[in-house]
Protein backbone atom coordinates (compact mmCIF):
# COMPACT_ATOMS: atom_id res chain seq x y z
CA UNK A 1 -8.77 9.91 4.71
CA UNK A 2 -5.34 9.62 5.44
CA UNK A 3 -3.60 6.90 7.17
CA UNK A 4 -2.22 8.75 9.76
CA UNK A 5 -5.47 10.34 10.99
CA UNK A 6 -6.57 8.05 14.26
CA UNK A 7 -9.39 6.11 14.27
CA UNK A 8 -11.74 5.67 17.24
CA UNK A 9 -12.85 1.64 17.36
CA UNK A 10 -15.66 1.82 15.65
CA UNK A 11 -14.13 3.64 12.72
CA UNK A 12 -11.30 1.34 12.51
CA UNK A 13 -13.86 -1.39 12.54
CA UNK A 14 -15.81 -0.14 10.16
CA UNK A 15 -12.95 0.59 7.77
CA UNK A 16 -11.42 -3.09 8.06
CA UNK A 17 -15.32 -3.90 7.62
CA UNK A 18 -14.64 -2.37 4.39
CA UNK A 19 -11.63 -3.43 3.09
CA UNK A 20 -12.62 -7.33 4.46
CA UNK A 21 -15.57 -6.83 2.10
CA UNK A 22 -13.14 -5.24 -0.91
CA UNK A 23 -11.07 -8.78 -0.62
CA UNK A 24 -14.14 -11.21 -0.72
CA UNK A 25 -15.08 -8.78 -4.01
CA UNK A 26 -11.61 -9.78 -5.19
CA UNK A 27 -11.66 -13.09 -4.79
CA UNK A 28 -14.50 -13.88 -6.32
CA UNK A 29 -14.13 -11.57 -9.46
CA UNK A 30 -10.44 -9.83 -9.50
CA UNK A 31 -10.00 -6.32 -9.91
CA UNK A 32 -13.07 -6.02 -12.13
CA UNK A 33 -14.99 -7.29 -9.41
CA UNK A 34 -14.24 -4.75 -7.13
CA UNK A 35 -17.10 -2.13 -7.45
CA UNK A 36 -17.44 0.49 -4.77
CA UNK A 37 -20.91 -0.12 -4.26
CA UNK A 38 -21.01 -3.24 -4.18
CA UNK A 39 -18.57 -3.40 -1.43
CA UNK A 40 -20.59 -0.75 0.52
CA UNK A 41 -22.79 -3.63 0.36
CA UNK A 42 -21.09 -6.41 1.11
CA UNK A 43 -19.44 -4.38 4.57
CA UNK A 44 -23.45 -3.51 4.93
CA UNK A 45 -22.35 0.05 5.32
CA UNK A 46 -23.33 3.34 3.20
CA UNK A 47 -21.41 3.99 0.11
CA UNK A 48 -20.55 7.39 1.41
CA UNK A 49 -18.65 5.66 4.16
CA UNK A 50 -16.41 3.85 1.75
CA UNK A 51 -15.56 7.09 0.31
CA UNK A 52 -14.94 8.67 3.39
CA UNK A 53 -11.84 6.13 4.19
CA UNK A 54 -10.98 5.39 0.23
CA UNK A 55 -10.80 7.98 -2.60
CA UNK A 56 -11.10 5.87 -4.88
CA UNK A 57 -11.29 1.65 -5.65
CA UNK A 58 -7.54 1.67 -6.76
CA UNK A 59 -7.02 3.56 -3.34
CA UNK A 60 -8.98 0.88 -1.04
CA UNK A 61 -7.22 -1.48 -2.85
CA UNK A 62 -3.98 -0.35 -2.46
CA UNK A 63 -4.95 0.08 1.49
CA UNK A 64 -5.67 -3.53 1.24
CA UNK A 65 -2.37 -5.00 0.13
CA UNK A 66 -1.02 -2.66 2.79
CA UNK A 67 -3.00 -4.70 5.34
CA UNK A 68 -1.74 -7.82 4.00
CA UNK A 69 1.35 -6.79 4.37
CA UNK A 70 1.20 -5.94 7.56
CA UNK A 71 -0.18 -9.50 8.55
CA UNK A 72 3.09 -10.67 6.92
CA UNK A 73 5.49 -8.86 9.28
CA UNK A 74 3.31 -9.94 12.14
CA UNK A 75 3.90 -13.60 10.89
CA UNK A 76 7.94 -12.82 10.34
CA UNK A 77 7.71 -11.55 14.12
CA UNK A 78 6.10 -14.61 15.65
CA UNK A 79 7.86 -17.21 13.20
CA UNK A 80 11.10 -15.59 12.47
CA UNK A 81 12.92 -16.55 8.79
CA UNK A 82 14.01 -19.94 9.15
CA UNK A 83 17.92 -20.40 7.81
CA UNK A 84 21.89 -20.68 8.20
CA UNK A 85 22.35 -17.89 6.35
CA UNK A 86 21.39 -14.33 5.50
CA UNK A 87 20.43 -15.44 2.05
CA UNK A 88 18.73 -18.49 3.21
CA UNK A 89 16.68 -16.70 5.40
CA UNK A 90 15.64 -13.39 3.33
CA UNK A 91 14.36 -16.45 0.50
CA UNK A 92 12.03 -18.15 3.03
CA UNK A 93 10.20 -14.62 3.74
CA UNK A 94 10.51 -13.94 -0.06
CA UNK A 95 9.01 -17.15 -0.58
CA UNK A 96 6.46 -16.82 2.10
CA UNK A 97 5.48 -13.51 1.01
CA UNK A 98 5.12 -14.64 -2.96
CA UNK A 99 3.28 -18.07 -1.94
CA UNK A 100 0.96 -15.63 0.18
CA UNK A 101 0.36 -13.91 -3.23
CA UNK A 102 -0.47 -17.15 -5.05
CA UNK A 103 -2.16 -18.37 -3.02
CA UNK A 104 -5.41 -16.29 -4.42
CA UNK A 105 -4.70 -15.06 -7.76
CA UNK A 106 -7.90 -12.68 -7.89
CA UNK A 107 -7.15 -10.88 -4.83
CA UNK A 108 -3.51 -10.49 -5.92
CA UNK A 109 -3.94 -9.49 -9.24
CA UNK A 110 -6.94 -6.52 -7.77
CA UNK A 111 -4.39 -5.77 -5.54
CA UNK A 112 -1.16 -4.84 -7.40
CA UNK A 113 -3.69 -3.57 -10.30
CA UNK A 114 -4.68 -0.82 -7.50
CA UNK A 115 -1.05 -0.13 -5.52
CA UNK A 116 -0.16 0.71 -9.82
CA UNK A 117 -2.24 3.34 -10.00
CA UNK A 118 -1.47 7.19 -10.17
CA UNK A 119 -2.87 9.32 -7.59
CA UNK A 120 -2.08 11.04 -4.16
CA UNK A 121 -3.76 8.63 -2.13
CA UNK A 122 -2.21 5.10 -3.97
CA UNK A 123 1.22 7.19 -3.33
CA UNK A 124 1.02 7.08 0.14
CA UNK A 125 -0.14 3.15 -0.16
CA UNK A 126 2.70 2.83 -2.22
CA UNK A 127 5.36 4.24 0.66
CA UNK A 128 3.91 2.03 3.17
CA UNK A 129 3.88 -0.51 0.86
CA UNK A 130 7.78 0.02 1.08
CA UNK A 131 8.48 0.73 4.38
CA UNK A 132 6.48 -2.73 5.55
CA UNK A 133 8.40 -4.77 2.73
CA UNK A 134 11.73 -3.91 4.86
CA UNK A 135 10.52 -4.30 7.86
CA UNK A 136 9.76 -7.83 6.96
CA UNK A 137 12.88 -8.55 5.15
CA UNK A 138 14.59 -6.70 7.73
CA UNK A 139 14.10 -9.61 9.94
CA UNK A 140 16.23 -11.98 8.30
CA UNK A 141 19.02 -10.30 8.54
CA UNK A 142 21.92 -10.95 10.75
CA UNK A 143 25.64 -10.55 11.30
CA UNK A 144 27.45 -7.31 11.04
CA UNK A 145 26.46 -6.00 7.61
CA UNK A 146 25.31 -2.06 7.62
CA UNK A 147 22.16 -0.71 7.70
CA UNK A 148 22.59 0.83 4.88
CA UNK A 149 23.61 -2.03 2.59
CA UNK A 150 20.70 -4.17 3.90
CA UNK A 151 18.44 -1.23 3.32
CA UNK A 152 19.81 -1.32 -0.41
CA UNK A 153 19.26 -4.69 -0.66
CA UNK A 154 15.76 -4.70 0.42
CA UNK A 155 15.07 -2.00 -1.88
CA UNK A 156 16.68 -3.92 -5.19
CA UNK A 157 14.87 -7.07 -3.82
CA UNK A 158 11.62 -5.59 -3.58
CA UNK A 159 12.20 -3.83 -6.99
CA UNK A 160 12.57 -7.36 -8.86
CA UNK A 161 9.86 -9.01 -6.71
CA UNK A 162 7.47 -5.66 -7.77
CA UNK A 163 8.40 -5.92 -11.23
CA UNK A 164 8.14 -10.10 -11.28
CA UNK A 165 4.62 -9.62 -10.21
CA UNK A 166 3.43 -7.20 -12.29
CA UNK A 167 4.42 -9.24 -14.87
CA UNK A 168 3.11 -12.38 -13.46
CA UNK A 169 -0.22 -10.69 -13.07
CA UNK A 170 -0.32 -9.26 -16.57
CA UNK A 171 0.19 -12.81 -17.89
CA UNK A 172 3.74 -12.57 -19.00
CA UNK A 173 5.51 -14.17 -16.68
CA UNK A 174 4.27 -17.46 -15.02
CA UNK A 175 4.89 -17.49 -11.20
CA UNK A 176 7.43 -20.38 -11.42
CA UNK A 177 9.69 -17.73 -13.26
CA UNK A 178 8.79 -14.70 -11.06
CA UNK A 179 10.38 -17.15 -8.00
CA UNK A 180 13.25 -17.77 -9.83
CA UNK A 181 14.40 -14.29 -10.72
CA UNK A 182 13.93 -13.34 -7.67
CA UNK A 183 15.88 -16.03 -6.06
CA UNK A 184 18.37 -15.56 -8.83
CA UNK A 185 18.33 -11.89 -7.45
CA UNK A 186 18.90 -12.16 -4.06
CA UNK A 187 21.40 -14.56 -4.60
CA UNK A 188 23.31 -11.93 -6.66
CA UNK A 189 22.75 -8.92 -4.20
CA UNK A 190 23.70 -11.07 -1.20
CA UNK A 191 26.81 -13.08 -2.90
CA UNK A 192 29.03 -12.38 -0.34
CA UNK A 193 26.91 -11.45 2.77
């Protein structure tokens, strides 16, 4: 189903039944223990229904981290980046946004496994994925540089912390030295800013 389509309350309900279930499947056994029926099961609803809102598990999945997201630019909103400077602020979301992700390894590592995958559906995930990732960084910006720089920056920022957590999740990079490349990173891309 796509995102766009509008939900009455019940349906949006019963999908956040869903992917509330797909997260307590992560955290207890990662991406592996994500199995479609068994979060039908969990979210006590029919397995049909989990298809009807999810295509696949890499798809509710990917929906997932999408949520999480969201929650994060919620939490930007109500306690904006704290910081003198543009730099010191966009590494207090980074950090808050990374420390978010290891905070549960499981769920993270089920959750970048699915926003990887191929597929129409994880596409789609994957553009919202993007567009919430500068809204929230978007917030910590301030002064008179352009929209379009700070949209560039965003974009190389969220490339490095993509590619740092990929790694971290496939177990060749530990998480200390995601942080640090992606401080090392922003620090770069925001020398003068």
């Amino acid at each position: 189903m796509p995102e766009t389509t509008r939900l009455t309350d019940k349906q949006a309900q019963r999908r956040s039944g869903v992917i509330t279930a797909a997260l307590d499947l992560a955290a207890e056994g990662g991406y592996e223990g994500v199995q479609m029926r068994a979060v039908a099961g969990r979210a006590d609803v029919a397995l049909g229904t989990v298809y009807h809102y999810f295509t696949s598990k890499d798809h509710l999945l990917a929906a997932s981290m999408i949520e999480l997201m969201k929650g994060l630019e919620k939490s930007a909103v109500k306690a904006p980046a704290v910081g003198v400077t543009n730099l010191d602020r966009v590494l207090d979301l980074l950090h808050r946004i990374t420390g978010a992700m290891a905070d549960n390894q499981n769920i993270s590592s089920a959750l970048i496994g699915g926003l990887v995958a191929e597929g129409d559906d994880v596409a789609e995930c994957q553009e919202q994925m993007h567009a919430t990732f500068e809204a929230v960084l978007a917030t910590a910006f301030q002064g008179d540089i352009a929209a379009d720089d700070r949209r560039r920056i965003i974009r190389a920022l969220e490339h490095v912390w993509f590619s740092a957590l990929i790694g971290w999740k496939n177990g060749w990079m530990p998480f200390e030295q995601a942080v640090a490349e992606l401080e090392d990173a922003a620090a770069m891309l925001m020398a003068h800013r």
